[in-house]
PDB file of N, CA and C in Angstrom:
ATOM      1  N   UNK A   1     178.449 -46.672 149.042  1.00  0.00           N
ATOM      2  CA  UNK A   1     179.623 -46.999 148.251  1.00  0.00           C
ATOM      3  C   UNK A   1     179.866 -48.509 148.336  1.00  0.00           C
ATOM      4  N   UNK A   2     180.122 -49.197 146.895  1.00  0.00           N
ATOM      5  CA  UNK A   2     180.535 -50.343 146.932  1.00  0.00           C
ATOM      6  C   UNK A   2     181.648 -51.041 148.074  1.00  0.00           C
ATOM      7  N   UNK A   3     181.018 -52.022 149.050  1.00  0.00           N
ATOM      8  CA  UNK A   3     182.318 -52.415 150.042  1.00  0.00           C
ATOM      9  C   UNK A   3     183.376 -52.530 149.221  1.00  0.00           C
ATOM     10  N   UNK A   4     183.367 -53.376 148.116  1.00  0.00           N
ATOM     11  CA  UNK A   4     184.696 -53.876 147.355  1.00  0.00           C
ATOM     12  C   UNK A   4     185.846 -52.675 147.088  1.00  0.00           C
ATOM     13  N   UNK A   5     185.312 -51.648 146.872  1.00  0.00           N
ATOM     14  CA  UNK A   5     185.883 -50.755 146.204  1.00  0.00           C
ATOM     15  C   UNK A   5     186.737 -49.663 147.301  1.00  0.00           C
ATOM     16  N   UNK A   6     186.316 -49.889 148.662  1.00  0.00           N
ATOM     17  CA  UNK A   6     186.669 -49.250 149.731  1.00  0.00           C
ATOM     18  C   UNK A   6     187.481 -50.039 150.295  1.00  0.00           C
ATOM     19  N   UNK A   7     187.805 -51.738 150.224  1.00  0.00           N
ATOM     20  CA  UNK A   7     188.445 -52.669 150.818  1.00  0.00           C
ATOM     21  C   UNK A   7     189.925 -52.591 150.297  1.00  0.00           C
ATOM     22  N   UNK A   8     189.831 -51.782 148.673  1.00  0.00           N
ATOM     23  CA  UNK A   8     191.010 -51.456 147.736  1.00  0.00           C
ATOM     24  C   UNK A   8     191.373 -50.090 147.879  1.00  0.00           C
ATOM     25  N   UNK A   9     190.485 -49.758 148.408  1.00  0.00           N
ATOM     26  CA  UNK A   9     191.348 -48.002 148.903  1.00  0.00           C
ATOM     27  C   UNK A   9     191.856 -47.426 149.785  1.00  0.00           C
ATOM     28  N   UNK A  10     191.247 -48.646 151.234  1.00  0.00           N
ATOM     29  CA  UNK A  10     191.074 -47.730 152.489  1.00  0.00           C
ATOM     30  C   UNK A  10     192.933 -47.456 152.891  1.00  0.00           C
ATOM     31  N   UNK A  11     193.407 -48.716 152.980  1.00  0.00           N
ATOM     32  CA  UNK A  11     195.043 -48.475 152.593  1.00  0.00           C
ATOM     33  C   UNK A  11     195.741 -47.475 152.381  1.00  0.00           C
ATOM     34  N   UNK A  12     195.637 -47.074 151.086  1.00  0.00           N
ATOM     35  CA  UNK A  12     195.752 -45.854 150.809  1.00  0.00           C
ATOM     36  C   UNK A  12     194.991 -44.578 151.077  1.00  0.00           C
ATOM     37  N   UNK A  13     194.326 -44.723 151.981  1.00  0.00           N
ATOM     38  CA  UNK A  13     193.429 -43.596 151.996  1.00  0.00           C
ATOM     39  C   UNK A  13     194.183 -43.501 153.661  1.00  0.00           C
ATOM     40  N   UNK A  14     194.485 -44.562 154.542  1.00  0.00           N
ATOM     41  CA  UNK A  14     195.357 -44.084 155.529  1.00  0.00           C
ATOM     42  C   UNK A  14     196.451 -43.530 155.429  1.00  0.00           C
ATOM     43  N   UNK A  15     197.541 -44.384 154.402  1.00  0.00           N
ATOM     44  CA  UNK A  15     198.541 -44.268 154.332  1.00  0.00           C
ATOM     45  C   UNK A  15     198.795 -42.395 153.685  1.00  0.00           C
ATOM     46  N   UNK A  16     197.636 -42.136 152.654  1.00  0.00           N
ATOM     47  CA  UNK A  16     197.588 -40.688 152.466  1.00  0.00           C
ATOM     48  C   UNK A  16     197.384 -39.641 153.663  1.00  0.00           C
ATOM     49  N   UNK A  17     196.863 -40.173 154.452  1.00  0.00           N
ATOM     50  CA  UNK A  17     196.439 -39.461 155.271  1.00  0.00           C
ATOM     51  C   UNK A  17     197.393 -39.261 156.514  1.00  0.00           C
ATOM     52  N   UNK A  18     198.349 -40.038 156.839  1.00  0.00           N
ATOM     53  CA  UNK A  18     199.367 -39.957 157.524  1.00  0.00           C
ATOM     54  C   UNK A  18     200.562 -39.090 156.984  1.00  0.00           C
ATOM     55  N   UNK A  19     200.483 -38.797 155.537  1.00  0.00           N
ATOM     56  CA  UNK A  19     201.731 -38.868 154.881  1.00  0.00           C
ATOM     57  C   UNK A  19     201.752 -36.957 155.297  1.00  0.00           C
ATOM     58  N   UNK A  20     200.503 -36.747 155.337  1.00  0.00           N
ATOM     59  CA  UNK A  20     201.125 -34.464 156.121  1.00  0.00           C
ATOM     60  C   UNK A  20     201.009 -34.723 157.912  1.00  0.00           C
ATOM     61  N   UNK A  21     201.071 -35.554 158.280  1.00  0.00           N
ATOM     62  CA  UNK A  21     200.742 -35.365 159.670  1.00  0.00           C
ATOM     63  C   UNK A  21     200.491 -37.095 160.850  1.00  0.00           C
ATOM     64  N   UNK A  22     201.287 -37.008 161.679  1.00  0.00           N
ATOM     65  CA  UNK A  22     200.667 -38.239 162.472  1.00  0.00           C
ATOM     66  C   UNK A  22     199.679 -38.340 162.892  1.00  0.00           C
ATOM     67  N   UNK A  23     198.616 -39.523 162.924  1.00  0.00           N
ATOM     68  CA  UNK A  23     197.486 -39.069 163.330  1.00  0.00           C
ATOM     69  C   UNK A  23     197.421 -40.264 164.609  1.00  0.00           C
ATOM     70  N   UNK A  24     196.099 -40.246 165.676  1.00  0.00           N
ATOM     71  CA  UNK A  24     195.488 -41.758 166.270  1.00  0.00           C
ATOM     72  C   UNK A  24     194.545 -42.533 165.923  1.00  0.00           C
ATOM     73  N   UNK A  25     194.265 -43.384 165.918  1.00  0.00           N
ATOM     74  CA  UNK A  25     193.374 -44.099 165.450  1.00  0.00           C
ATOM     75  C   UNK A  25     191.839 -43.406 165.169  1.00  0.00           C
ATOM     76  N   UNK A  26     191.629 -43.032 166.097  1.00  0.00           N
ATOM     77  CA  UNK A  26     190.168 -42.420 166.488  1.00  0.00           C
ATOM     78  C   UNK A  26     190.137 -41.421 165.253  1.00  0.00           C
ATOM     79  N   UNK A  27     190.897 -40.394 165.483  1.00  0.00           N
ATOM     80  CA  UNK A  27     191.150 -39.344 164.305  1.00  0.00           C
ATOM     81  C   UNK A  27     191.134 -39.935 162.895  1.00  0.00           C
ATOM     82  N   UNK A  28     191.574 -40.691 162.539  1.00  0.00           N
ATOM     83  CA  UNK A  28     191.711 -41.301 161.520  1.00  0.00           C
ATOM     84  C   UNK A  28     190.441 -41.828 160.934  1.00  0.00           C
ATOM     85  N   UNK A  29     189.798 -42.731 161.976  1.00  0.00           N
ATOM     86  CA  UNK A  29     188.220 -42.991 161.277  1.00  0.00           C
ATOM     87  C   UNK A  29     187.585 -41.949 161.582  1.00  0.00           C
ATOM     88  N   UNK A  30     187.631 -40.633 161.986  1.00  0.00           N
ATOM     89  CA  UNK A  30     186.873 -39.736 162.060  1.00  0.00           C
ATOM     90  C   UNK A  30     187.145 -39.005 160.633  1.00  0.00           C
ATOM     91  N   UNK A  31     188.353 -38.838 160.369  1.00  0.00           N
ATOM     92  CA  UNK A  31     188.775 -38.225 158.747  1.00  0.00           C
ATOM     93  C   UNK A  31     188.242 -38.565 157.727  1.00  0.00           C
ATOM     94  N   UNK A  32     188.640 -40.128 157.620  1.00  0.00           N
ATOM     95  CA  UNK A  32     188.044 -40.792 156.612  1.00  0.00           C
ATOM     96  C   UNK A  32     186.240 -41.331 156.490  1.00  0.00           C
ATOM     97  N   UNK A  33     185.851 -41.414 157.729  1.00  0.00           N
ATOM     98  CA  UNK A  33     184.522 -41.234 157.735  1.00  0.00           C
ATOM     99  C   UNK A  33     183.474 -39.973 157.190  1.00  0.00           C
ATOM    100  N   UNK A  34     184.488 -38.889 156.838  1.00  0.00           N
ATOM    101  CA  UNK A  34     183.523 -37.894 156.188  1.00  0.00           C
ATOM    102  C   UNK A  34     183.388 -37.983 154.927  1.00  0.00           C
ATOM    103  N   UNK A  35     183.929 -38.853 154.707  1.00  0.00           N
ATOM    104  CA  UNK A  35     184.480 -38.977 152.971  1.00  0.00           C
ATOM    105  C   UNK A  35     183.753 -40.584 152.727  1.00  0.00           C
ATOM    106  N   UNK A  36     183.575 -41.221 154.028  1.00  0.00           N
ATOM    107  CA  UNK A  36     183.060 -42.855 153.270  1.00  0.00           C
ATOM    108  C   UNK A  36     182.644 -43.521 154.824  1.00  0.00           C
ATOM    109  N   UNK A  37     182.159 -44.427 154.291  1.00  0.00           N
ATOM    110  CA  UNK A  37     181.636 -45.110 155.637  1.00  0.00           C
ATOM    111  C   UNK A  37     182.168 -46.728 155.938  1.00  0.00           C
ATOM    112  N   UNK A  38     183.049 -46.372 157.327  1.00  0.00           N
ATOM    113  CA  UNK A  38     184.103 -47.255 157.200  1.00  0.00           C
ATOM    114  C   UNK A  38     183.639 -47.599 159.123  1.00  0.00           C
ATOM    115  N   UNK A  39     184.009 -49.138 159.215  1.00  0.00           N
ATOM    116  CA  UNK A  39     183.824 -49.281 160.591  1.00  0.00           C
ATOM    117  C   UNK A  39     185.274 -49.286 161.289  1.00  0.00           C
ATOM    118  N   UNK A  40     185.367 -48.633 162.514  1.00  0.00           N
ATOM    119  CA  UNK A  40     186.300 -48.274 163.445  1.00  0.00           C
ATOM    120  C   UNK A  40     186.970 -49.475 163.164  1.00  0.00           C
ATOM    121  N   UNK A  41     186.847 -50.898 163.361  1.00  0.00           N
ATOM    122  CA  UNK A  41     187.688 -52.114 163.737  1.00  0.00           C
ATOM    123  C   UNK A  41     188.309 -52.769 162.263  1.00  0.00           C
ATOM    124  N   UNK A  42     187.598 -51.996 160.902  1.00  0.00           N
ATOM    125  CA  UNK A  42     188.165 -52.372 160.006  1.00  0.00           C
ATOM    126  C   UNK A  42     189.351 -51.615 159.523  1.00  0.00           C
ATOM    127  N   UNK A  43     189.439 -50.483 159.966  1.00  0.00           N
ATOM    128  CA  UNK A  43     191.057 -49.523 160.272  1.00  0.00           C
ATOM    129  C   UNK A  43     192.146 -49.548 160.933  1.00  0.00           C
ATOM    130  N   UNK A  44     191.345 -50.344 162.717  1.00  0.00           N
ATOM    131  CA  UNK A  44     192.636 -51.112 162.856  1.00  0.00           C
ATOM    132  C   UNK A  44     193.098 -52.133 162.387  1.00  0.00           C
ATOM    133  N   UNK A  45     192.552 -52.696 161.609  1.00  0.00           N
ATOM    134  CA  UNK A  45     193.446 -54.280 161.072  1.00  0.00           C
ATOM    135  C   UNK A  45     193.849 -53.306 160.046  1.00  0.00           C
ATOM    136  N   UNK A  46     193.662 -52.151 159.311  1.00  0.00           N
ATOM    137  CA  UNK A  46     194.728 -52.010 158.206  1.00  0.00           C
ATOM    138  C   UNK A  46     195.905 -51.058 159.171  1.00  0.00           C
ATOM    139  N   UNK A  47     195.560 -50.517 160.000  1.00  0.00           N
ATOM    140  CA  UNK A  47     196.568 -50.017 160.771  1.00  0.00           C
ATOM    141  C   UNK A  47     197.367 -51.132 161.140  1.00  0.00           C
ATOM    142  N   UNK A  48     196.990 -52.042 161.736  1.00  0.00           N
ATOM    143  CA  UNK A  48     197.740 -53.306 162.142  1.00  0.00           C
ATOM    144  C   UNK A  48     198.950 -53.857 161.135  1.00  0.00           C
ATOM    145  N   UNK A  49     198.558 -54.097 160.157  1.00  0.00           N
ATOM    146  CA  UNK A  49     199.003 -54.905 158.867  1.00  0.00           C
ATOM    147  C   UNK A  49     200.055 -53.625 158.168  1.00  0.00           C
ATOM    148  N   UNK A  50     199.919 -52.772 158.716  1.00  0.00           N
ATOM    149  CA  UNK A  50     200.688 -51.291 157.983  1.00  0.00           C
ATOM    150  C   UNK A  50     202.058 -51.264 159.583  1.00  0.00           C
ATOM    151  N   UNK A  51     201.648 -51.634 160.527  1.00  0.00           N
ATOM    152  CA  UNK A  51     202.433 -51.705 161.618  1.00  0.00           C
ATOM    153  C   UNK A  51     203.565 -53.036 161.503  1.00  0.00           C
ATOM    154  N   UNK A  52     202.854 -54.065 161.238  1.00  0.00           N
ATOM    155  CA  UNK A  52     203.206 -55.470 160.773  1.00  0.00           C
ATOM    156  C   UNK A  52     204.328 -54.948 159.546  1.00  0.00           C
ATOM    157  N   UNK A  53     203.945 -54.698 158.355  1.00  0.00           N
ATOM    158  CA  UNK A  53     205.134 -54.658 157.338  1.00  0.00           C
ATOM    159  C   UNK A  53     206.020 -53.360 157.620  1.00  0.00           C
ATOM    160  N   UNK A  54     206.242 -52.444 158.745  1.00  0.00           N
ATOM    161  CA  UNK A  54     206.823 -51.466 158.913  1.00  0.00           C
ATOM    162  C   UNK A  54     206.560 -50.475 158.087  1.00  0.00           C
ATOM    163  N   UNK A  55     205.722 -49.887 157.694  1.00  0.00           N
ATOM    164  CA  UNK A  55     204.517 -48.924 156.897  1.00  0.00           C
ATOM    165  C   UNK A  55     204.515 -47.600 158.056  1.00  0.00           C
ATOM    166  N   UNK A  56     204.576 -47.903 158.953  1.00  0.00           N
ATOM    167  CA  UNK A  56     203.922 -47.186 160.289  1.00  0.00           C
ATOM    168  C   UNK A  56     204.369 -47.652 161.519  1.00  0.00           C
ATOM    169  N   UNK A  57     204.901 -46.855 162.039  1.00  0.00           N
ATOM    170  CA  UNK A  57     205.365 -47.263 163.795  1.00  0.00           C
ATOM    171  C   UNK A  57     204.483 -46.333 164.702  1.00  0.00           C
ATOM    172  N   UNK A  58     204.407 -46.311 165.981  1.00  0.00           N
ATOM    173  CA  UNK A  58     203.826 -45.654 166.751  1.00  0.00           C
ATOM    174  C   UNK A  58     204.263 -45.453 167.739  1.00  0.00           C
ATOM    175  N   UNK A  59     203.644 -43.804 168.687  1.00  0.00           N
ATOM    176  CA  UNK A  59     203.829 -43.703 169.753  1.00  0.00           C
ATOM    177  C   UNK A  59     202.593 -43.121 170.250  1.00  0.00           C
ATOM    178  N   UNK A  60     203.034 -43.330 171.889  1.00  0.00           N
ATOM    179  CA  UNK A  60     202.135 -42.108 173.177  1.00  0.00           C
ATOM    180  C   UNK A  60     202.223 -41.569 173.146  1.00  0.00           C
ATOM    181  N   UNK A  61     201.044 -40.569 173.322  1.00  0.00           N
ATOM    182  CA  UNK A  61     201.104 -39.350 173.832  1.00  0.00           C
ATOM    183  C   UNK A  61     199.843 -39.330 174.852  1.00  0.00           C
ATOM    184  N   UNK A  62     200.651 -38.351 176.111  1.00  0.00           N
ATOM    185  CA  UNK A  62     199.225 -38.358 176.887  1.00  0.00           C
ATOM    186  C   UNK A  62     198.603 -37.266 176.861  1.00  0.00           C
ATOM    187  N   UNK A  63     197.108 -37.756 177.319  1.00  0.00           N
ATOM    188  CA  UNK A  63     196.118 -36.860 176.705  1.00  0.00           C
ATOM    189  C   UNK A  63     195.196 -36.177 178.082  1.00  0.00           C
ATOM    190  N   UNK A  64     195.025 -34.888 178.020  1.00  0.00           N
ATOM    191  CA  UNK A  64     194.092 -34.429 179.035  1.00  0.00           C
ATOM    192  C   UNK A  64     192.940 -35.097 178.933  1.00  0.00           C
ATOM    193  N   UNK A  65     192.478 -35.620 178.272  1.00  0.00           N
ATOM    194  CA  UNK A  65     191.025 -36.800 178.197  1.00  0.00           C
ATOM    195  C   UNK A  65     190.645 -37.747 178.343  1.00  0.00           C
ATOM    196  N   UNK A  66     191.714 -38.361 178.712  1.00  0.00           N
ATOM    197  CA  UNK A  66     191.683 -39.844 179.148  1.00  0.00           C
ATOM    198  C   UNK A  66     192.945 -40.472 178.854  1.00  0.00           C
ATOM    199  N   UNK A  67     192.865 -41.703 178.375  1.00  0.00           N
ATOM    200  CA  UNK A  67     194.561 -42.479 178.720  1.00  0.00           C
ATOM    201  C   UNK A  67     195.308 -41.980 177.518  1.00  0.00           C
ATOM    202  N   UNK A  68     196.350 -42.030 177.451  1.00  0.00           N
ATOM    203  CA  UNK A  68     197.263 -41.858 175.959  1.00  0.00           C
ATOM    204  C   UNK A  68     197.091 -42.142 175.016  1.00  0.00           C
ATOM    205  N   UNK A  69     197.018 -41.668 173.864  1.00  0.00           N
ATOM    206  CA  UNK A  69     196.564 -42.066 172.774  1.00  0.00           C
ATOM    207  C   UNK A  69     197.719 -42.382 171.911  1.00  0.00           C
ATOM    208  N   UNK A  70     197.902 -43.686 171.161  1.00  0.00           N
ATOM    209  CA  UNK A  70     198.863 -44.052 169.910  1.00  0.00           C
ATOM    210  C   UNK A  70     198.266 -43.693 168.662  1.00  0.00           C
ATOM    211  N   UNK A  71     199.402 -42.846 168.691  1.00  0.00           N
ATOM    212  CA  UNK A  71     199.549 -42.075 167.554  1.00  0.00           C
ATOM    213  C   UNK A  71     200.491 -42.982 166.335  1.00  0.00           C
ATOM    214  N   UNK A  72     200.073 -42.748 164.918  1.00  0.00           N
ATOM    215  CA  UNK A  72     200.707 -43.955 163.932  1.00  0.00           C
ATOM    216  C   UNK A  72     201.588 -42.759 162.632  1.00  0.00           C
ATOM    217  N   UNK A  73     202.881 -42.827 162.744  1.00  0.00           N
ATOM    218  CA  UNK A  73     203.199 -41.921 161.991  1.00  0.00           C
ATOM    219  C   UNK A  73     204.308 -42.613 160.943  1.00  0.00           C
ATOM    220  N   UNK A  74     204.182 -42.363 159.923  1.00  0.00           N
ATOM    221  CA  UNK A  74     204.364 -42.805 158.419  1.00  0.00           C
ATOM    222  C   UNK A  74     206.459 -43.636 158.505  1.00  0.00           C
ATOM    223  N   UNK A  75     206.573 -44.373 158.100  1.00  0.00           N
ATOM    224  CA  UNK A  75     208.363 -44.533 158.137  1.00  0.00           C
ATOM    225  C   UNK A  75     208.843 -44.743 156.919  1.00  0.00           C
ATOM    226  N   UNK A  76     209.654 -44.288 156.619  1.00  0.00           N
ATOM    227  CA  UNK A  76     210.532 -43.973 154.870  1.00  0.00           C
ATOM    228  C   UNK A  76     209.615 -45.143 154.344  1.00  0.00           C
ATOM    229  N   UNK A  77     210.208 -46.286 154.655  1.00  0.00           N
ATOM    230  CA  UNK A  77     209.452 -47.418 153.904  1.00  0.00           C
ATOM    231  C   UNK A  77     207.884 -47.060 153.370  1.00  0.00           C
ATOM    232  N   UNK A  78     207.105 -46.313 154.503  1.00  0.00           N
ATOM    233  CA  UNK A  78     205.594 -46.237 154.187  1.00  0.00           C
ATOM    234  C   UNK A  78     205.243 -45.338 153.252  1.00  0.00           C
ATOM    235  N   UNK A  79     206.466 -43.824 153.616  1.00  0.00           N
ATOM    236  CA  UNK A  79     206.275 -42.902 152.445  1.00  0.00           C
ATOM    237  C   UNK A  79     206.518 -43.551 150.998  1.00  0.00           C
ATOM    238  N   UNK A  80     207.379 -44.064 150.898  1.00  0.00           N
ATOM    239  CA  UNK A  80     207.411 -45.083 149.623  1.00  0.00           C
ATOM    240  C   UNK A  80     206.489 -45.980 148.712  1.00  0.00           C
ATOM    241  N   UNK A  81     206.236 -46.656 149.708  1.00  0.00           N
ATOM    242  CA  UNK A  81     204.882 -47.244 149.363  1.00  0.00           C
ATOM    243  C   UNK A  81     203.807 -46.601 149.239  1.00  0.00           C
ATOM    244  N   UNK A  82     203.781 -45.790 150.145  1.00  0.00           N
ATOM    245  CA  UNK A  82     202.283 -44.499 149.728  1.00  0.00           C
ATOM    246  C   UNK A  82     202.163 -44.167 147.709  1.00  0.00           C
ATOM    247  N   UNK A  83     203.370 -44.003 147.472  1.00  0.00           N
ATOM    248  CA  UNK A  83     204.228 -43.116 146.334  1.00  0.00           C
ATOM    249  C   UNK A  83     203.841 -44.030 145.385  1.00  0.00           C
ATOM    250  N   UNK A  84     204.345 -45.901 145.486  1.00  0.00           N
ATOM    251  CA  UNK A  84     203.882 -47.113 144.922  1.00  0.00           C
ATOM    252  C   UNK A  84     202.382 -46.918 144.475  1.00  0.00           C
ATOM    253  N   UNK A  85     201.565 -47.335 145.785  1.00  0.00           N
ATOM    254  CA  UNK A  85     200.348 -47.627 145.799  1.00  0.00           C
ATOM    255  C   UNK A  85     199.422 -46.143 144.911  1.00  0.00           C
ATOM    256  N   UNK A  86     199.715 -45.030 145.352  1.00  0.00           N
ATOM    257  CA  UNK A  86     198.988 -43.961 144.614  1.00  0.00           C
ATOM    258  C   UNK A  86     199.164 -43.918 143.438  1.00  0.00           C
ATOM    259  N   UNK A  87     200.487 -44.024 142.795  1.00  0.00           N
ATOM    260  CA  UNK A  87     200.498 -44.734 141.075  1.00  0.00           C
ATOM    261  C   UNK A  87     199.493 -45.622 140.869  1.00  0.00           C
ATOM    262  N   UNK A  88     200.364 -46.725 141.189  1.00  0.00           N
ATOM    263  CA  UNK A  88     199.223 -47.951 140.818  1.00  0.00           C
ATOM    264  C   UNK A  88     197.580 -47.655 141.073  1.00  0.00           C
ATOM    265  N   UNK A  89     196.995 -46.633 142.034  1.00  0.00           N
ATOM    266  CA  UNK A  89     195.806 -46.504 142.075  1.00  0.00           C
ATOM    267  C   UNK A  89     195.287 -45.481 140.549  1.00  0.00           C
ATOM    268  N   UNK A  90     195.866 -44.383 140.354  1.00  0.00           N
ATOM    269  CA  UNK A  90     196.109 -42.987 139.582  1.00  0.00           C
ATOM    270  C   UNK A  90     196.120 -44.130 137.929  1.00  0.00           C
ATOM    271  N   UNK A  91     197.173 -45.037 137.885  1.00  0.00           N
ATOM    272  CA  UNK A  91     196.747 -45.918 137.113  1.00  0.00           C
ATOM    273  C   UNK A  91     195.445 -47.245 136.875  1.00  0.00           C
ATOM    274  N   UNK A  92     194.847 -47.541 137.474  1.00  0.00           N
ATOM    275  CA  UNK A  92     194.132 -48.392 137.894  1.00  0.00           C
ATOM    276  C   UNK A  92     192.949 -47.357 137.383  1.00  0.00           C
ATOM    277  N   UNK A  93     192.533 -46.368 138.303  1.00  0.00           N
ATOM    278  CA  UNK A  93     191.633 -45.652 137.900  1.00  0.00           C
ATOM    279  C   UNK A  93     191.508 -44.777 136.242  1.00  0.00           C
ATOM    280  N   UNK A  94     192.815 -44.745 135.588  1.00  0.00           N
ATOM    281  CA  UNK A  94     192.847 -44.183 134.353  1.00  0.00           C
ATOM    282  C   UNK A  94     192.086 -45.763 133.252  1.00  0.00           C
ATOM    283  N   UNK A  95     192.433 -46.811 133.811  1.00  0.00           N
ATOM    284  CA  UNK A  95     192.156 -47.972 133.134  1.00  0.00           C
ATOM    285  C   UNK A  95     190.542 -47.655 133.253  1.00  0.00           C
ATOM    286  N   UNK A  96     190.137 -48.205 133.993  1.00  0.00           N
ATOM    287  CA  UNK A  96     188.492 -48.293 134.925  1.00  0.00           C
ATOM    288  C   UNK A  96     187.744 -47.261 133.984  1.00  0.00           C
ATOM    289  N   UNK A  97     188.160 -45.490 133.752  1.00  0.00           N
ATOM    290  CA  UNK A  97     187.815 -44.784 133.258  1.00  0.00           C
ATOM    291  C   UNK A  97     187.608 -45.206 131.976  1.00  0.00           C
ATOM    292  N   UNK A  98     188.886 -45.448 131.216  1.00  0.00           N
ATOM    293  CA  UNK A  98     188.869 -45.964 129.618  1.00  0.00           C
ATOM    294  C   UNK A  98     187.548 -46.647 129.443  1.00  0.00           C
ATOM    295  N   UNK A  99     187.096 -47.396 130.670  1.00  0.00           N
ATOM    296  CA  UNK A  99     185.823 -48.566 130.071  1.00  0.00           C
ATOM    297  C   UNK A  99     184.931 -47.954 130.448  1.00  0.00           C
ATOM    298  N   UNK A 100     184.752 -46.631 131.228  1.00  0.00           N
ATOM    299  CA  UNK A 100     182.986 -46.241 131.633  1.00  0.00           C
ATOM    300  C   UNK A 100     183.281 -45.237 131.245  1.00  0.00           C
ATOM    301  N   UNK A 101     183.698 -44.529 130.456  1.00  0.00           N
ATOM    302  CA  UNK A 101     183.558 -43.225 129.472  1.00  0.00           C
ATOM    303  C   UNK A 101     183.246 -43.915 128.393  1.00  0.00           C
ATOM    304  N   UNK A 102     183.726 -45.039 127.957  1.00  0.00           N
ATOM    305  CA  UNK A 102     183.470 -45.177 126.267  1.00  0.00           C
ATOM    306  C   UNK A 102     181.553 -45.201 126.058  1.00  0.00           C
TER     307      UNK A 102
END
């Protein structure tokens, strides 16, 4: 898959993915890795930057497996923007279509 095209989705492809359930990091590139091929450290900087504009806050939880894991779960603001960004994608992609169907 085109990098470019995953650099414009992955965003939303977290932010969807938070929006039924909190997830941790790990989980998260494990989700979205079945679906695309994404490196672990390029999820946390969008996790980061989603933490940064208040998109996502986090907590601990401890884990029988090793140390606690932060967990990143969605905040009004993020559900919102999820709502934003999936338009604008739902649109974006109706455009894109118009030119590779004709």
């Amino acid at each position: 898959m085109n990098p470019q095209f995953k650099k414009g989705a992955l965003e939303l492809c977290v932010l969807s993915k938070l929006l039924g359930n909190d997830c941790y990091g790990y989980e998260l590139t494990e989700a979205i890795s079945e679906k695309m091929v994404i490196a672990t450290g390029t999820l946390y900087l969008v996790l980061k930057r989603l933490k940064d504009e208040n998109y996502v806050e986090t907590y601990l939880v401890e884990s029988d497996e090793g140390p606690a894991r932060k967990y990143y779960h969605l905040t009004e603001k993020g559900i919102t923007y999820q709502g934003a960004l999936k338009q604008e994608w739902l649109e974006f992609v109706q455009a894109v279509d118009h030119f590779i169907q004709a």
